[in-house]
Protein backbone atom coordinates (compact mmCIF):
# COMPACT_ATOMS: atom_id res chain seq x y z
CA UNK A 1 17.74 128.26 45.03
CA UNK A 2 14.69 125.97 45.05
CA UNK A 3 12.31 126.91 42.28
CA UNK A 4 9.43 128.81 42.73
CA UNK A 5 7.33 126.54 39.48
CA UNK A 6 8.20 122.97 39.58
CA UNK A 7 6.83 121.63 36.42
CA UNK A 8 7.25 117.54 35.91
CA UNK A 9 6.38 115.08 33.46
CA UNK A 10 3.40 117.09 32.29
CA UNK A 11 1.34 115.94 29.46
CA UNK A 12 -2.10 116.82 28.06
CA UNK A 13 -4.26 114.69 25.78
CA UNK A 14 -7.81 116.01 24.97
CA UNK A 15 -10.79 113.71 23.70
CA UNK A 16 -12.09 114.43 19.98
CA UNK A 17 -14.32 113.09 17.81
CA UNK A 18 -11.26 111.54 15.80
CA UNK A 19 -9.80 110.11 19.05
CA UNK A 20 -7.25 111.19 21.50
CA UNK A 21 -4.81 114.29 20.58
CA UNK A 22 -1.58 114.71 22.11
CA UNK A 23 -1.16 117.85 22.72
CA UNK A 24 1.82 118.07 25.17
CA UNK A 25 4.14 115.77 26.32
CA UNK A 26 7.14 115.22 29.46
CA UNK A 27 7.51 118.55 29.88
CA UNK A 28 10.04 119.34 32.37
CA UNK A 29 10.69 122.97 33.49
CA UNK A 30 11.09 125.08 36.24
CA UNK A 31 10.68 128.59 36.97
CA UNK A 32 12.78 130.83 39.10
CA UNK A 33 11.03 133.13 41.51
CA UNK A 34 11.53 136.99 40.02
CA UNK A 35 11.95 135.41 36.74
CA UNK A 36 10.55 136.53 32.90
CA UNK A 37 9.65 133.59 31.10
CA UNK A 38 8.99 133.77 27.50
CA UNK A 39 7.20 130.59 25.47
CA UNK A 40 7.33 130.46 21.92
CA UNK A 41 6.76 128.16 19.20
CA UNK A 42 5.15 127.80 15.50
CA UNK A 43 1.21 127.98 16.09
CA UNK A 44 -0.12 124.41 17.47
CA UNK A 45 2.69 123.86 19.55
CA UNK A 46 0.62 124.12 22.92
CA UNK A 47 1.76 127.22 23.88
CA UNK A 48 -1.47 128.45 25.62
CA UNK A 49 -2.47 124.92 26.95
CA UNK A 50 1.11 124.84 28.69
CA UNK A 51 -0.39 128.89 30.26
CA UNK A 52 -3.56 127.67 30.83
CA UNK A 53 -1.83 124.36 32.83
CA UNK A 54 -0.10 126.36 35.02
CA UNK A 55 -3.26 128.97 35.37
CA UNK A 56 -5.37 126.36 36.91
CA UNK A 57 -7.56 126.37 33.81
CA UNK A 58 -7.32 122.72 32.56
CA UNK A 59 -5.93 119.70 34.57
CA UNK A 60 -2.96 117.50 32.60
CA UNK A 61 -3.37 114.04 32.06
CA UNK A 62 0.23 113.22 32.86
CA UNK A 63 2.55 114.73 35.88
CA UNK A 64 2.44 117.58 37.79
CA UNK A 65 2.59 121.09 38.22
CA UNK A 66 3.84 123.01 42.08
CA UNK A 67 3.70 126.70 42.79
CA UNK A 68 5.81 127.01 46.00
CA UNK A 69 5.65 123.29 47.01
CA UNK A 70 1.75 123.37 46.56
CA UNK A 71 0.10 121.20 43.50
CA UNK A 72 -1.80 123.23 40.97
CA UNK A 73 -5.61 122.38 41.16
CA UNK A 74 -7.47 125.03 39.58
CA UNK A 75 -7.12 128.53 39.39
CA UNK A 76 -6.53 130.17 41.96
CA UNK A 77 -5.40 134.10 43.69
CA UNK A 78 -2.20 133.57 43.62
CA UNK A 79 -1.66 133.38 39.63
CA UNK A 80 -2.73 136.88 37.51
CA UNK A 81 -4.30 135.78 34.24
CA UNK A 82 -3.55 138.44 31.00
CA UNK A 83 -5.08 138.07 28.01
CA UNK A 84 -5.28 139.01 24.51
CA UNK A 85 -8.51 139.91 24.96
CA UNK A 86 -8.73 142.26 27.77
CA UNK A 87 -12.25 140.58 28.79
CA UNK A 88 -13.25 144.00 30.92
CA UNK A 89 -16.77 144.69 31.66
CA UNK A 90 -18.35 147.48 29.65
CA UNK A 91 -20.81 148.86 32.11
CA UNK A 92 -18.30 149.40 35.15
CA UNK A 93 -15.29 151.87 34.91
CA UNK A 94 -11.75 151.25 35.00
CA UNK A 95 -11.55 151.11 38.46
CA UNK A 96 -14.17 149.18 39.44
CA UNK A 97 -13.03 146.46 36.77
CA UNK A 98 -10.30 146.30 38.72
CA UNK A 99 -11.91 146.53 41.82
CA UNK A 100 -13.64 143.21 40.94
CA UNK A 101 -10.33 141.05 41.02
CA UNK A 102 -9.59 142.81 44.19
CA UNK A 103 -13.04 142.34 46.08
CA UNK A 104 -12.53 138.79 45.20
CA UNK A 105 -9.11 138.32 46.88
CA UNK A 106 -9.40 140.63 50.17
CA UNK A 107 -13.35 141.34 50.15
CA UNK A 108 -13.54 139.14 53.14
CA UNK A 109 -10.84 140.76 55.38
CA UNK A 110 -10.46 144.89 54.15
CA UNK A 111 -13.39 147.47 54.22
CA UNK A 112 -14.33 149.02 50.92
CA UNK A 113 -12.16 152.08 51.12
CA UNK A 114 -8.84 150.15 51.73
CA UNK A 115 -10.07 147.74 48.44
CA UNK A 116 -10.67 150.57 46.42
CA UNK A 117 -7.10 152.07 47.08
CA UNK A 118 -5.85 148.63 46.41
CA UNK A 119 -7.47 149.30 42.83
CA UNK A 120 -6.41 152.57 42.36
CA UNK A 121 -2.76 151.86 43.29
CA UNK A 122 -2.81 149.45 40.29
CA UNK A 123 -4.07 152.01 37.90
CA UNK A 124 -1.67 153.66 38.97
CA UNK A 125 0.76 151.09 38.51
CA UNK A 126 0.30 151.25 34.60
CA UNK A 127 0.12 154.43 34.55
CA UNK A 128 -3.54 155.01 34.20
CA UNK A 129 -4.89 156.92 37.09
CA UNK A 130 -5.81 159.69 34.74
CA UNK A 131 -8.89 157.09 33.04
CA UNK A 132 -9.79 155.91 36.32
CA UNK A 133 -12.94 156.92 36.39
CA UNK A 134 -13.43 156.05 32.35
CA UNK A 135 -15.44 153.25 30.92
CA UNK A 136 -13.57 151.06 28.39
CA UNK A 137 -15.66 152.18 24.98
CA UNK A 138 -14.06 155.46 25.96
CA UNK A 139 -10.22 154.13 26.40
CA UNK A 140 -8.06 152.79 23.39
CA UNK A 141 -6.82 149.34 23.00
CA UNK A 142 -3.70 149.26 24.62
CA UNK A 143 -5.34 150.93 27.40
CA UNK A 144 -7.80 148.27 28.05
CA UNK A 145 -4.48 146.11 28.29
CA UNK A 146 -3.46 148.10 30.94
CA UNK A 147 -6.22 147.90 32.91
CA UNK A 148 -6.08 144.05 32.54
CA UNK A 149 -2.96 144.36 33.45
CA UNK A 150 -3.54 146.55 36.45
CA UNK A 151 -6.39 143.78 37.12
CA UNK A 152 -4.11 140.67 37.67
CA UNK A 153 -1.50 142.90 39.35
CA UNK A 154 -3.92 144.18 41.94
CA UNK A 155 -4.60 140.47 43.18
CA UNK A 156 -0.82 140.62 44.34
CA UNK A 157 -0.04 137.03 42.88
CA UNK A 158 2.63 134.80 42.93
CA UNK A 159 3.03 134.82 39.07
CA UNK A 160 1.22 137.08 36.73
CA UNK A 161 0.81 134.65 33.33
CA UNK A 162 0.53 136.76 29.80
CA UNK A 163 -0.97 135.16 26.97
CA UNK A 164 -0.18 136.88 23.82
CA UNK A 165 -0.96 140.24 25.96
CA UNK A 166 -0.12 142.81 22.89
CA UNK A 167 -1.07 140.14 19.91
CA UNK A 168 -3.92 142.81 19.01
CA UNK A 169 -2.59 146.06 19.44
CA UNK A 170 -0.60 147.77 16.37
CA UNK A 171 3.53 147.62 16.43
CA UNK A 172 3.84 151.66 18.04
CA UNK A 173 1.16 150.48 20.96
CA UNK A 174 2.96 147.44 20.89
CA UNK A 175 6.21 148.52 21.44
CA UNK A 176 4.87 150.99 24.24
CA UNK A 177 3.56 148.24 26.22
CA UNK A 178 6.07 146.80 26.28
CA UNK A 179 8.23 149.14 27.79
CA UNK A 180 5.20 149.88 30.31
CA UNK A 181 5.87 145.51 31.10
CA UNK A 182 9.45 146.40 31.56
CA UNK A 183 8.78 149.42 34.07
CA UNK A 184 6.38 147.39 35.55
CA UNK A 185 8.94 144.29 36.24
CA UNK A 186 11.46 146.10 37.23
CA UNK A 187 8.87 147.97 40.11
CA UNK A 188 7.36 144.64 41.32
CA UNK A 189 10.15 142.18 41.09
CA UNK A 190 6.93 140.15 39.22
CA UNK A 191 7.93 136.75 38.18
CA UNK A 192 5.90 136.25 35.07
CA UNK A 193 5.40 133.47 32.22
CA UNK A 194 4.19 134.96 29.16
CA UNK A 195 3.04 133.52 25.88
CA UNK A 196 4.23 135.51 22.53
CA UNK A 197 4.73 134.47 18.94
CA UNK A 198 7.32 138.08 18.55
CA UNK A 199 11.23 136.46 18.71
CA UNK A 200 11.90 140.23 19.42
CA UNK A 201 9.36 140.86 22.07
CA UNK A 202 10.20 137.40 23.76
CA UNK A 203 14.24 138.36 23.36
CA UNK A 204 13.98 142.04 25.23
CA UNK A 205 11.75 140.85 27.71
CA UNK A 206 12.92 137.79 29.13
CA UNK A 207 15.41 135.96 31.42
CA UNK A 208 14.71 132.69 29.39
CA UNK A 209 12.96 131.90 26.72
CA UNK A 210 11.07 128.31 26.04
CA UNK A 211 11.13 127.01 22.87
CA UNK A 212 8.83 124.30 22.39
CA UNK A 213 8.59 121.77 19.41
CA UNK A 214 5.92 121.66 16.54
CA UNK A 215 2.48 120.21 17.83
CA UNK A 216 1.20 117.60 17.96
CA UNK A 217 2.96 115.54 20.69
CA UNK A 218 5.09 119.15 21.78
CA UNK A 219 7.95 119.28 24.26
CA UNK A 220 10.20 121.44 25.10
CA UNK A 221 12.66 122.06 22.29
CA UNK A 222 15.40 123.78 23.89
CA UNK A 223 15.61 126.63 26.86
CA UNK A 224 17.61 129.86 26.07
CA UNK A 225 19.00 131.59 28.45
CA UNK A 226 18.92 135.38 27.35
CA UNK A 227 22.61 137.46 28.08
CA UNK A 228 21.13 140.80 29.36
CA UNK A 229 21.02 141.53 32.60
CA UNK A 230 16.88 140.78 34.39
CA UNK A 231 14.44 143.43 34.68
CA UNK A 232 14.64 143.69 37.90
CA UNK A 233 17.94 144.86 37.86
CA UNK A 234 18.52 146.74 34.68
CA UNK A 235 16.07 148.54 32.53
CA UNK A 236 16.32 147.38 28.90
CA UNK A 237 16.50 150.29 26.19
CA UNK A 238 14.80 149.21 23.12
CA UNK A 239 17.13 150.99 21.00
CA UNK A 240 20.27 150.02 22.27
CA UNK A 241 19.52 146.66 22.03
CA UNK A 242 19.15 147.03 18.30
CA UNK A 243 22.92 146.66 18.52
CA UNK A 244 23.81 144.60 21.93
CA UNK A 245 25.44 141.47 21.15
CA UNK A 246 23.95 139.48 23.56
CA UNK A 247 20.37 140.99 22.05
CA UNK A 248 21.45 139.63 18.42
CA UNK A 249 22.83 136.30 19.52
CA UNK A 250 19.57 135.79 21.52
CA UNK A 251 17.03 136.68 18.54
CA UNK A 252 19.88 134.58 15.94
CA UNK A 253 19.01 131.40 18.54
CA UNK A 254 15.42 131.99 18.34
CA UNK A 255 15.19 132.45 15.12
CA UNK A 256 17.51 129.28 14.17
CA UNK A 257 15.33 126.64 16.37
CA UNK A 258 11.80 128.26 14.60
CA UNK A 259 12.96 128.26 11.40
CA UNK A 260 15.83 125.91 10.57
CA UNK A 261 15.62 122.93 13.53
CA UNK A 262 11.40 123.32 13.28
CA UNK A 263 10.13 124.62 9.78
CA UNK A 264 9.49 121.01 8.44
CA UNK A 265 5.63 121.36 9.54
CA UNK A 266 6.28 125.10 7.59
CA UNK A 267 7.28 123.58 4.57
CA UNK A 268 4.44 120.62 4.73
CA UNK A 269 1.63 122.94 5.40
CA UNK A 270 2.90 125.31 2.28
């Protein structure tokens, strides 16, 4: 099966006052289509530059980057950003945050009525049809997540990239997002990249999970493929995984590239 990301040779070196830093280097991966991709790393490692590569957001200085066939050159429809900050406007509701992604995308083609239903079918999506008429000071945290969510996943895109999505939110909201991501997967067939510094999170999410090398210079360490069935074919349960080999040999791999095969820069920076 011919991959859906084609990722090859990339590097990224940004200017500074002290000279050129090497962020990233020769990194080769691709991405299946339908497939959860988890990267992880110490902090510094480039995980967000590698997102915000493949977002459209900055250009590498080395290789190149293909969604279906097609060379990323800026950002573009067909990638859903989510952040850790939910960036949603205060002044509009729910529903017309959403409705801004969506204008955007099919303004040109659909009348108002059929864009709006685009929007609400996304709340819905999440599970938040019951705030769609709320403004976000009136919605929690992991709400306002949602409606990012919702957001990116009205645009219909090729890949929906998650940067640190649930880095904010306390461990219960968390976890509950999480399982929302799972439902969510499993309902869309989504193929998403997502950025996370939790071995657990990245371990019951994902198909694979990338583990990239200290920073600077950062490559991919090593690529783990994770022994539960996908999303998209299997709901995980949270719980049962506490015990599921394939769970615990997943999170013991993790956990020995972060902290035995990288933890020098750990032990020079204590």
């Amino acid at each position: 099966m011919k991959p859906m990301l084609q990722i090859s040779g990339v590097g990224m070196t940004f200017a500074t006052k002290r000279g050129p830093f090497v962020a990233l280097r020769d990194i080769d991966l691709e991405v299946q289509r339908g497939e959860f991709v988890a990267l992880i790393g110490h902090s510094g490692c480039g995980k967000s530059t590698l997102l915000n590569l493949v977002a459209g957001l900055t250009t590498p200085t080395d290789g190149i980057l293909l969604l279906d066939d097609r060379e990323l050159r800026g950002p573009g429809p067909d990638r859903g950003m989510v952040f850790q900050n939910h960036s949603l406007l205060p002044w509009l509701t729910c529903t017309d945050n959403v409705l801004l992604a969506v204008e955007r995308v099919f303004g040109a083609n659909e009348s108002r009525g059929t864009l709006r239903q685009r929007a609400l079918a996304a709340l819905d999506l999440v599970g938040l049809t019951h705030a769609k008429d709320k403004l976000p000071g009136e919605i929690s945290g992991g709400m306002k997540q949602r409606v990012g969510i919702a957001r990116a996943l009205a645009m219909e895109p090729k890949m929906l990239l998650m940067d640190e999505p649930f880095g904010a939110l306390d461990a219960l909201t968390r976890a509950r997002l999480q399982d929302e991501l799972m439902k969510i997967v499993a309902a869309t067939g989504s193929t998403v990249m997502m950025v996370t510094h939790d071995v657990d999170e990245a371990v019951l999410l994902s198909d694979r999970i990338v583990m990239l090398t200290n920073g600077p210079a950062a490559t991919v360490g090593e690529v783990l493929k994770v022994p539960l069935p996908p999303l998209r074919e299997q709901m995980r349960d949270r719980l049962a995984m506490a015990h599921d080999s394939g769970y615990l040999a997943a999170r013991e791999g993790v956990l020995e590239f972060l902290y035995r095969k990288q933890a020098h820069v750990e032990k020079q920076a204590a």
